[in-house]
Structure formats: structure tokens, C-alpha cells
C-alpha atoms as a PDB file:
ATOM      1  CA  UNK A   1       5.196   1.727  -1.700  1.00  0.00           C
ATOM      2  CA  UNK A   2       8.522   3.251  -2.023  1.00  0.00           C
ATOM      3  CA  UNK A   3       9.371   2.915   1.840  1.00  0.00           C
ATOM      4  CA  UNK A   4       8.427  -0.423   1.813  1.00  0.00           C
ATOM      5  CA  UNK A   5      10.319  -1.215  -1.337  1.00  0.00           C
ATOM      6  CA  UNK A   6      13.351   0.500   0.431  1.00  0.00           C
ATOM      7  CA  UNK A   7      13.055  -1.650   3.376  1.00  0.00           C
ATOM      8  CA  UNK A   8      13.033  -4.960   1.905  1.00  0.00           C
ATOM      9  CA  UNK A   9      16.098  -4.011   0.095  1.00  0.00           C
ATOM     10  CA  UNK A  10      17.727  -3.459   3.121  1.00  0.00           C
ATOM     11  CA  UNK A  11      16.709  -6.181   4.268  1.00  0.00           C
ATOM     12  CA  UNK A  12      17.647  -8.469   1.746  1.00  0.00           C
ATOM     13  CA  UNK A  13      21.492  -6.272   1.871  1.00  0.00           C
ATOM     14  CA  UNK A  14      21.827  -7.429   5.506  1.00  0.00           C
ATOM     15  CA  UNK A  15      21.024 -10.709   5.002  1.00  0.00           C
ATOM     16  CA  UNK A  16      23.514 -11.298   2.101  1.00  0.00           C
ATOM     17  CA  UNK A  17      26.532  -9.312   4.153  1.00  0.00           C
ATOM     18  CA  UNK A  18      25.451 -10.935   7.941  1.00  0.00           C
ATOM     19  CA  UNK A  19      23.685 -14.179   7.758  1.00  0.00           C
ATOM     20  CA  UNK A  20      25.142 -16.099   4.701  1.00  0.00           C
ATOM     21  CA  UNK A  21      28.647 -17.693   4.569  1.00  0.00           C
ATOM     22  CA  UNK A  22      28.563 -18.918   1.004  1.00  0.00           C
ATOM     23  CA  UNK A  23      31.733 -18.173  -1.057  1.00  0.00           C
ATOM     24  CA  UNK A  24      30.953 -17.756  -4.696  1.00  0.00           C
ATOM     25  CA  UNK A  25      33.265 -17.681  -7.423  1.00  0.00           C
ATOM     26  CA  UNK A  26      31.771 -15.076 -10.079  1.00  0.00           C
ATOM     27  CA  UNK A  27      30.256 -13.119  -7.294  1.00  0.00           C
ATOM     28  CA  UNK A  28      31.257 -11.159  -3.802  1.00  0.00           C
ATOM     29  CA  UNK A  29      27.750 -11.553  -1.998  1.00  0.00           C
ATOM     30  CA  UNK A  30      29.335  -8.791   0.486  1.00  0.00           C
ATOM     31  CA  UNK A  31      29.643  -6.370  -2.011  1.00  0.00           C
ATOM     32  CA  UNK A  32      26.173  -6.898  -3.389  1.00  0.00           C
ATOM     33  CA  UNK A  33      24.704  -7.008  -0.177  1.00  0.00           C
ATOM     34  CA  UNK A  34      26.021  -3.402   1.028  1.00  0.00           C
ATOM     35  CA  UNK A  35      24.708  -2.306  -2.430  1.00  0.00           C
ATOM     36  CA  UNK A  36      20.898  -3.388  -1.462  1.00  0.00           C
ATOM     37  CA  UNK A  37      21.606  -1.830   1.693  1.00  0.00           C
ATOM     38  CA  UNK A  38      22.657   1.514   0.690  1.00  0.00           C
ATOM     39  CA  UNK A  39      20.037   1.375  -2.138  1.00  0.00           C
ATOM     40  CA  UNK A  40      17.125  -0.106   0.064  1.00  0.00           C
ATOM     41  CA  UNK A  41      18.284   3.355   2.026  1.00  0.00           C
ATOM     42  CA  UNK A  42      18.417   5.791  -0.433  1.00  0.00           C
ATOM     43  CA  UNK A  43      14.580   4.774  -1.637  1.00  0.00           C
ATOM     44  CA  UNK A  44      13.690   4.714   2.397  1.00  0.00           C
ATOM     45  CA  UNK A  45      14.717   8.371   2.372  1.00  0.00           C
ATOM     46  CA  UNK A  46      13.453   9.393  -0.744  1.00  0.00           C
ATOM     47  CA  UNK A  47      10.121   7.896  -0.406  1.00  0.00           C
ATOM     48  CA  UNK A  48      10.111  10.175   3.196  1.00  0.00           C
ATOM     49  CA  UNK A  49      10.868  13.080   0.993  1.00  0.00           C
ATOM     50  CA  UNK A  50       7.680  12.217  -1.372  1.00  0.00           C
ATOM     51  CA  UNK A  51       5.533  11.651   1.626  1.00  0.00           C
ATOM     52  CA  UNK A  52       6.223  14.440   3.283  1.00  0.00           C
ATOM     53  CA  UNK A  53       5.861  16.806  -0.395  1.00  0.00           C
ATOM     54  CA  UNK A  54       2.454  15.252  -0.526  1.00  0.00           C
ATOM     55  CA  UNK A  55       0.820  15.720   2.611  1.00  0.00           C
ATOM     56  CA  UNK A  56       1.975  19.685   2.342  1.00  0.00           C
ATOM     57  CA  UNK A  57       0.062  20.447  -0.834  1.00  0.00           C
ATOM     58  CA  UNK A  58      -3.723  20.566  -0.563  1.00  0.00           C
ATOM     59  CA  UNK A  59      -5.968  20.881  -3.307  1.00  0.00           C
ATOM     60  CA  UNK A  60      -9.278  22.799  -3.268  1.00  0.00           C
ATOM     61  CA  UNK A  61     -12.126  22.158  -4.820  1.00  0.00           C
ATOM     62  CA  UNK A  62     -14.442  24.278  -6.477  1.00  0.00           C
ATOM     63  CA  UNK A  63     -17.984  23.416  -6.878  1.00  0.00           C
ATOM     64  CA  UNK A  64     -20.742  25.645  -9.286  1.00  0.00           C
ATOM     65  CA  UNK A  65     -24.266  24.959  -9.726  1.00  0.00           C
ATOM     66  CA  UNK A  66     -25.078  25.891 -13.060  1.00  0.00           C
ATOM     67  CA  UNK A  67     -28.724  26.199 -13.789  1.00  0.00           C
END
């Protein structure tokens, strides 16, 4: 989920700094949009770091018949 999360915020980023012209007054769209993009990045590279720290620890499993 975290990948995915970390993509669409990139997404979103680029789209606010390279498709939209829109000048607002109270807001630099720019600025906010390189913010989603370095945060949809940092959550892109941290949910690689969780994936990968999952799939090296295995659990084992025990099982006892008691009679």
C-alpha cells in the first residue's frame, strides 16, 4: 500500500508543477507540487525498504500433538 500511496503522490506533484497553469493568489501550486513529489518519493522508497525487511524474515512454525 505504501508504494502505491507513494506513487500517486508523485503523481499528483507532477501534475500540479507540469500540467496546470493556474496562478493562485494564497497558494504557489509549484511549490506544493514538488512537495508531493519529493514526499510521494520518500514513501516509494521507504515502502521498498519495508518490502524488502519482510520478505527476509521467515517465521517457523511449530506444531505438537498432544495426546
Amino acid at each position: 500500500m505504501t508504494i502505491g500511496t507513494g506513487v500517486v503522490l508523485f503523481v499528483i506533484g507532477a501534475i500540479l508543477v507540469f500540467a496546470l497553469n493556474i496562478q493562485l493568489d494564497w497558494v504557489d501550486l509549484d511549490m506544493v507540487g514538488y512537495i508531493l513529489m519529493a514526499a510521494g518519493a520518500l514513501v516509494f522508497i521507504i515502502g521498498l525498504v519495508l518490502l524488502v525487511a519482510r520478505r527476509g524474515r521467515s517465521d517457523t512454525v511449530v506444531e505438537r500433538d498432544v495426546i
